[in-house]
C-alpha atoms as a PDB file:
ATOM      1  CA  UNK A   1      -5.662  23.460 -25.071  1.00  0.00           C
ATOM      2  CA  UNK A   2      -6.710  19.889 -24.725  1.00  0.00           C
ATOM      3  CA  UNK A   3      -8.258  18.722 -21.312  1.00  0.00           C
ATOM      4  CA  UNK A   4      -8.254  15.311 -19.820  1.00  0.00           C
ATOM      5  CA  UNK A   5     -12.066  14.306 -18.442  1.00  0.00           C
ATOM      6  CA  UNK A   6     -11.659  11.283 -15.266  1.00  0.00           C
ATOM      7  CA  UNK A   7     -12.240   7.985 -16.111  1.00  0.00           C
ATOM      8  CA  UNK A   8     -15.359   7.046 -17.198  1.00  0.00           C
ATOM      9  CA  UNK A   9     -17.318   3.470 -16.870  1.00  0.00           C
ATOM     10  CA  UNK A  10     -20.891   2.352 -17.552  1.00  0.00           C
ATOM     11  CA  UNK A  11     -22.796   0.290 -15.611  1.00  0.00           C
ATOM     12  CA  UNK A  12     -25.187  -2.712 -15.693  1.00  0.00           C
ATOM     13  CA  UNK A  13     -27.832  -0.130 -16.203  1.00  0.00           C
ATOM     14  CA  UNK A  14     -26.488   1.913 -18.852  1.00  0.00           C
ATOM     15  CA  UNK A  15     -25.567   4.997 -16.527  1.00  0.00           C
ATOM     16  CA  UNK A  16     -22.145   6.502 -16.325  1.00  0.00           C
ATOM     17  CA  UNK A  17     -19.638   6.795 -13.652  1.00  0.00           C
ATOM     18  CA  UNK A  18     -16.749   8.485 -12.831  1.00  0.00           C
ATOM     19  CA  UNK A  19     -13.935   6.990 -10.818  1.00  0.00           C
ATOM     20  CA  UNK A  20     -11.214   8.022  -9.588  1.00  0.00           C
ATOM     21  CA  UNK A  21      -8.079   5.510  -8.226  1.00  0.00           C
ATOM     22  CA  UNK A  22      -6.496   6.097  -5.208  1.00  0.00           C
ATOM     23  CA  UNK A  23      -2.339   5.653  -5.836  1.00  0.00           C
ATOM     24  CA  UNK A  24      -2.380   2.248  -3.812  1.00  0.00           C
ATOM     25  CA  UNK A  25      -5.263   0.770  -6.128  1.00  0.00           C
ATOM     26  CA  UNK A  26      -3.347  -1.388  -8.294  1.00  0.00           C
ATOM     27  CA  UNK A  27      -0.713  -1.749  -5.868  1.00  0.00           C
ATOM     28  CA  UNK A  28      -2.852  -3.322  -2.817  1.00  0.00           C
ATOM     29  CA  UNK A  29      -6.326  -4.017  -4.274  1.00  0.00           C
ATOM     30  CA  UNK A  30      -8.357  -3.986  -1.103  1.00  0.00           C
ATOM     31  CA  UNK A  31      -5.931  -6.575   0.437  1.00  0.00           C
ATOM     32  CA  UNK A  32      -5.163  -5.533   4.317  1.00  0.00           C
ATOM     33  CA  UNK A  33      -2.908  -6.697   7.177  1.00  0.00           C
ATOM     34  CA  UNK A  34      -4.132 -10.607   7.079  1.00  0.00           C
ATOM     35  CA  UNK A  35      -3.131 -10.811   3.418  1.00  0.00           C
ATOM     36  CA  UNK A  36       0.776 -10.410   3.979  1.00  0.00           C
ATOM     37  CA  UNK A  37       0.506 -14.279   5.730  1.00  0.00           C
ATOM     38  CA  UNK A  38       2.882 -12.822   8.494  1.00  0.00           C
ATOM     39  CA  UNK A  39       3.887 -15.693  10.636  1.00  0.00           C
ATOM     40  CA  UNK A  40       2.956 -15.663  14.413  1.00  0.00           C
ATOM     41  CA  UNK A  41       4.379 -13.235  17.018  1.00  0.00           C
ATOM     42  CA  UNK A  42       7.648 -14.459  18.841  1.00  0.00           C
ATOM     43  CA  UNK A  43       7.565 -12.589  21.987  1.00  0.00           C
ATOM     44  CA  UNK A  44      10.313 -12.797  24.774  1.00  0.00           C
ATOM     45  CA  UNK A  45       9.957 -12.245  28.224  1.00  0.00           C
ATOM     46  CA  UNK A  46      12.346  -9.388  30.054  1.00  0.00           C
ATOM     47  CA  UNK A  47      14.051 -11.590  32.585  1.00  0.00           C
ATOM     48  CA  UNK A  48      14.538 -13.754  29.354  1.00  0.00           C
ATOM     49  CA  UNK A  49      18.755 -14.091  28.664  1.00  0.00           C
ATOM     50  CA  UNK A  50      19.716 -12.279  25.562  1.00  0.00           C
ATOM     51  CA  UNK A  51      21.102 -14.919  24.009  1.00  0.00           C
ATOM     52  CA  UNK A  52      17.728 -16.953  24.094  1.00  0.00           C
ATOM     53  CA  UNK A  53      16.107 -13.821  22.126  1.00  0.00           C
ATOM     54  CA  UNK A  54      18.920 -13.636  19.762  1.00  0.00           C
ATOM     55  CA  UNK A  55      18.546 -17.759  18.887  1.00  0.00           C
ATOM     56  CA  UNK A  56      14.857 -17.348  18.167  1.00  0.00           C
ATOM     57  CA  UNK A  57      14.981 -14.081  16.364  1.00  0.00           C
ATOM     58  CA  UNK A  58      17.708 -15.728  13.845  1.00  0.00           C
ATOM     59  CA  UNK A  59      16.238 -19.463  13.689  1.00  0.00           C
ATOM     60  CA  UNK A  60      13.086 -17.852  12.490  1.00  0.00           C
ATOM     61  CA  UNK A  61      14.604 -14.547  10.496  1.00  0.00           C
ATOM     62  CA  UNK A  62      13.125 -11.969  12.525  1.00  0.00           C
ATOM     63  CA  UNK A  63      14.477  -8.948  12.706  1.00  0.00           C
ATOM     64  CA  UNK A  64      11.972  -7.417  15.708  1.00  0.00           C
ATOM     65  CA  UNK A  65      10.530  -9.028  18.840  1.00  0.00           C
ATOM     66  CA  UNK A  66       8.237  -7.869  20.907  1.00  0.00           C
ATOM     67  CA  UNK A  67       9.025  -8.033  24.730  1.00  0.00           C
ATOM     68  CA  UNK A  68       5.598  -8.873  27.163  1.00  0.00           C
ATOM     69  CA  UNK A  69       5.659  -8.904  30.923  1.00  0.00           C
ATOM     70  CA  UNK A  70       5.344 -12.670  32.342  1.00  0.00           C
ATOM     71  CA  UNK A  71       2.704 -11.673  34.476  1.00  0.00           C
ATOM     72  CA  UNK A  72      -0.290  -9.985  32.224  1.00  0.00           C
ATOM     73  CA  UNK A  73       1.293 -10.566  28.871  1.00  0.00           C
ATOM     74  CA  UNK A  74       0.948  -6.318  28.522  1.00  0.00           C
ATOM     75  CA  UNK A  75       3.230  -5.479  25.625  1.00  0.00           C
ATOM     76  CA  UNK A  76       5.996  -3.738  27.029  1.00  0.00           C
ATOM     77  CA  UNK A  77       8.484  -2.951  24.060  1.00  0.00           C
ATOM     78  CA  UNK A  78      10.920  -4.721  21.681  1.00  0.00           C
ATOM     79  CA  UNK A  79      14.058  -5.910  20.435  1.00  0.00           C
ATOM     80  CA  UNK A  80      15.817  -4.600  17.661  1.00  0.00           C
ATOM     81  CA  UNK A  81      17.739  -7.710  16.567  1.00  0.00           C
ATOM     82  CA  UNK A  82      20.511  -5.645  14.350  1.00  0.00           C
ATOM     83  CA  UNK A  83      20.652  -2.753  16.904  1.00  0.00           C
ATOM     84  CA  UNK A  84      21.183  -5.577  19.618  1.00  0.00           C
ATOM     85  CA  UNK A  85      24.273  -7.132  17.228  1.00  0.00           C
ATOM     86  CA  UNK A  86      25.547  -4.141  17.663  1.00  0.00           C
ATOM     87  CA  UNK A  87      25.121  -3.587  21.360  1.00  0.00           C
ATOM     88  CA  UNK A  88      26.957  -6.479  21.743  1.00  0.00           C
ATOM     89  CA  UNK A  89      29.516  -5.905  20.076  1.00  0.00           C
ATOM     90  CA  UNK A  90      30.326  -2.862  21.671  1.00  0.00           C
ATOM     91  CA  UNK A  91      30.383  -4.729  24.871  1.00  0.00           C
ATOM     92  CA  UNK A  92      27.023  -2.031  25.875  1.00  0.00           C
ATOM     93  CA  UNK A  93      25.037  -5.780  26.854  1.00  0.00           C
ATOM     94  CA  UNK A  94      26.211  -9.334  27.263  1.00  0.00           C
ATOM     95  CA  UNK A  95      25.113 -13.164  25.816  1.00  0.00           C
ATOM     96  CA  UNK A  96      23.621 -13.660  29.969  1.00  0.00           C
ATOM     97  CA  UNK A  97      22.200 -10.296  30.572  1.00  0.00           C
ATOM     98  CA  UNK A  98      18.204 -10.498  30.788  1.00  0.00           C
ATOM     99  CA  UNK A  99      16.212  -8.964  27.541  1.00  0.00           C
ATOM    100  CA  UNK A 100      14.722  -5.740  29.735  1.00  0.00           C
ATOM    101  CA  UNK A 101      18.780  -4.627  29.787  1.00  0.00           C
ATOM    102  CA  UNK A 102      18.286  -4.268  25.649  1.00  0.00           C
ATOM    103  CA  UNK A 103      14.959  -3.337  24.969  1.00  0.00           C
ATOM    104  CA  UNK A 104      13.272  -0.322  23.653  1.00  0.00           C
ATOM    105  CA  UNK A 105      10.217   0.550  25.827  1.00  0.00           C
ATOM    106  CA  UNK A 106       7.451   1.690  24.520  1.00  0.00           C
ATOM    107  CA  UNK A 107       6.368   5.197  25.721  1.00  0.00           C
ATOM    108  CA  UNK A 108       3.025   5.187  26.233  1.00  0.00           C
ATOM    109  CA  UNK A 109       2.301   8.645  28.122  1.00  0.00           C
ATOM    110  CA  UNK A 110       0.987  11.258  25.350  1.00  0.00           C
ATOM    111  CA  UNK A 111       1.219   9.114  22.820  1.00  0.00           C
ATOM    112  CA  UNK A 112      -1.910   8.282  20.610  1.00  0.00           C
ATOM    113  CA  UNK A 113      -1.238   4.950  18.862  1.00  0.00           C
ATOM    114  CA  UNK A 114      -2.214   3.070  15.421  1.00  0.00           C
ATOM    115  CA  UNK A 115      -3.935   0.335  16.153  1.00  0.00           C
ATOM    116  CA  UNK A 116      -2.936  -1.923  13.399  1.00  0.00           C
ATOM    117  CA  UNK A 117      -5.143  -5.354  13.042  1.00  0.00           C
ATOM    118  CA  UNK A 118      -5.682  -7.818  10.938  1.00  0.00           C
ATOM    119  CA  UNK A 119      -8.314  -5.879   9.134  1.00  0.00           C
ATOM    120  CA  UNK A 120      -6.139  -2.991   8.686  1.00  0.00           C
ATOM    121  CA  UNK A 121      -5.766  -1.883   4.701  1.00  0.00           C
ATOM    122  CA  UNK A 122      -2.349  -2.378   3.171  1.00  0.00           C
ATOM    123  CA  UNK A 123      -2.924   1.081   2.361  1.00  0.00           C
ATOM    124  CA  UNK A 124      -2.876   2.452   5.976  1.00  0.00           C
ATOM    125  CA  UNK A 125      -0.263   0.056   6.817  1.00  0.00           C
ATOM    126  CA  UNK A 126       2.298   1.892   4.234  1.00  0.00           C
ATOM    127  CA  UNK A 127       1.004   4.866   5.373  1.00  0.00           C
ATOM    128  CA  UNK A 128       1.882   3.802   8.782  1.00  0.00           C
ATOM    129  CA  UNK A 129       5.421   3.117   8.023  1.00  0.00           C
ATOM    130  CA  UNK A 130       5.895   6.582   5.851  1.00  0.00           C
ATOM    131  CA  UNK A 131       4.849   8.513   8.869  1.00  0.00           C
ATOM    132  CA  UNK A 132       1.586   9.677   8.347  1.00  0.00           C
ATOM    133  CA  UNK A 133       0.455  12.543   6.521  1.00  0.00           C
ATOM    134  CA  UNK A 134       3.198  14.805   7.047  1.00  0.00           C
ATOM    135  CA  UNK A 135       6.154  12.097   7.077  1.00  0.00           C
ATOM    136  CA  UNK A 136       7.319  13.175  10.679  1.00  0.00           C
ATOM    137  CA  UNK A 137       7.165   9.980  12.423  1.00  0.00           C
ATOM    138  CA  UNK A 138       8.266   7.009   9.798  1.00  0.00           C
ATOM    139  CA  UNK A 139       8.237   3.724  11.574  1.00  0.00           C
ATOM    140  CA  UNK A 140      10.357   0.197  10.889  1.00  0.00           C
ATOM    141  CA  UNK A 141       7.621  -1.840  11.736  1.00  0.00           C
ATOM    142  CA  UNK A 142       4.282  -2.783  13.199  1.00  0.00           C
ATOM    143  CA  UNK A 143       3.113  -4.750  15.938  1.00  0.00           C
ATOM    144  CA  UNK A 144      -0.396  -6.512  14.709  1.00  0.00           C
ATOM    145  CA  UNK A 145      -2.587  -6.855  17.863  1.00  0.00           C
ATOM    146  CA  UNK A 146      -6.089  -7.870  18.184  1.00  0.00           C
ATOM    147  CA  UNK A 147      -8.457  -4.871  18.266  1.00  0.00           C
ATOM    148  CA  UNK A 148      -8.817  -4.724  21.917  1.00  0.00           C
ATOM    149  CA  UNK A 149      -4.740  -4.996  21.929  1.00  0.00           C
ATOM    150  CA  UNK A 150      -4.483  -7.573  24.523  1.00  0.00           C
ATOM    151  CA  UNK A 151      -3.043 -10.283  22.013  1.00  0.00           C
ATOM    152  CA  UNK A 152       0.044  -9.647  20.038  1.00  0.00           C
ATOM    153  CA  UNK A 153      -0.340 -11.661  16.525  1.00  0.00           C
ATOM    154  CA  UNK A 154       2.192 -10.799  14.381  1.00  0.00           C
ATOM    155  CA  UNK A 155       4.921  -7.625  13.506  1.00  0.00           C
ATOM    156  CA  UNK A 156       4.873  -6.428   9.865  1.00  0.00           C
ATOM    157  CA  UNK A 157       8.013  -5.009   8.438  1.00  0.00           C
ATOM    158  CA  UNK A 158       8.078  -2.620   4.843  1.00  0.00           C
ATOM    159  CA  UNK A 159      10.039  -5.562   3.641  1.00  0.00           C
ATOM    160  CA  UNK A 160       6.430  -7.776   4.207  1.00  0.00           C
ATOM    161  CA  UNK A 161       4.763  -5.126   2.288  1.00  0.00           C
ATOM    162  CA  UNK A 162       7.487  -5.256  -0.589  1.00  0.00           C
ATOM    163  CA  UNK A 163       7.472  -9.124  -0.768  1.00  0.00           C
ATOM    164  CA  UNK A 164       3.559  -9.144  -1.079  1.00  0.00           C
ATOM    165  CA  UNK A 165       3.366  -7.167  -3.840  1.00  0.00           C
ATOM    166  CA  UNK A 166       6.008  -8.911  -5.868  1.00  0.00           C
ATOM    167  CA  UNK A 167       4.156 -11.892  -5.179  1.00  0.00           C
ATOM    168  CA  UNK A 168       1.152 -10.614  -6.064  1.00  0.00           C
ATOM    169  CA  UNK A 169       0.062 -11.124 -10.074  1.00  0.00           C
ATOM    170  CA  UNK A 170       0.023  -7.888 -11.593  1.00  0.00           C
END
């Protein structure tokens, strides 16, 4: 029975190492959050008319905004731009009604959240989106905050992850 030993690589010095690759090694190579070039947060306000939202989310291709209140700039939830097609559509909102009829509030009792920053490893943001360890809570996207979270920068979606890596050299 033949065995497999780990990798092996000398150094400067003539010693040996071991290593061992995480799965994400080749994949991400120590980039992180700042890498994916995400353009700036477009945030709407929730007295904001829902047709304003919709004309920035599709003159810039976004399929998320965040929502901040006017006052403090606190982030207070988001828009889903294809679940808010379909809301009107079904006639649920209108073109006038303000943004806070639409959006999905964050809940913020109990919850412990990801911080996810600039800084933050590619590898923890895929994570992120698969749910964590045990898969239970897969997410669509991320909102990129400072790491005091007062500042929204940016929202990273898998599809950012997927389009830096096919842009990456291999």
């Amino acid at each position: 029975m033949a065995s497999t030993a780990p990798p092996v690589s000398v150094t400067a010095n003539g010693a040996t190492a071991t290593s061992t690759k995480s799965p994400w090694a080749d994949k991400y190579r120590g980039a992180c959050v700042e890498d994916l070039d995400l353009p700036p947060a477009l945030s709407s306000n929730p007295n904001d008319p829902i047709s304003h939202a919709m004309m920035n989310a599709f003159e810039r291709d976004y399929t998320h905004l965040t929502v901040i209140s006017q006052s403090d700039r606190a982030l207070l939830g988001y828009l889903n731009i294809p679940r808010l097609k379909q809301l009107l559509e079904d006639g649920t909102v209108r073109e006038n009604d303000p943004v806070e009829k639409a959006m999905l509030r964050f809940r913020r009792k109990g919850n412990v959240y990801k911080i996810i920053t600039m800084d933050t490893p590619l590898e923890e943001l895929e994570a992120f989106f698969d749910g964590g360890p045990d898969g239970s809570s897969r997410q669509d996207f991320a909102v990129v905050t400072d790491g005091s979270r007062r500042f929204v920068l940016g929202v990273a979606t898998r599809g950012d992850l997927e389009q830096f890596v096919k842009r990456r050299p291999a």
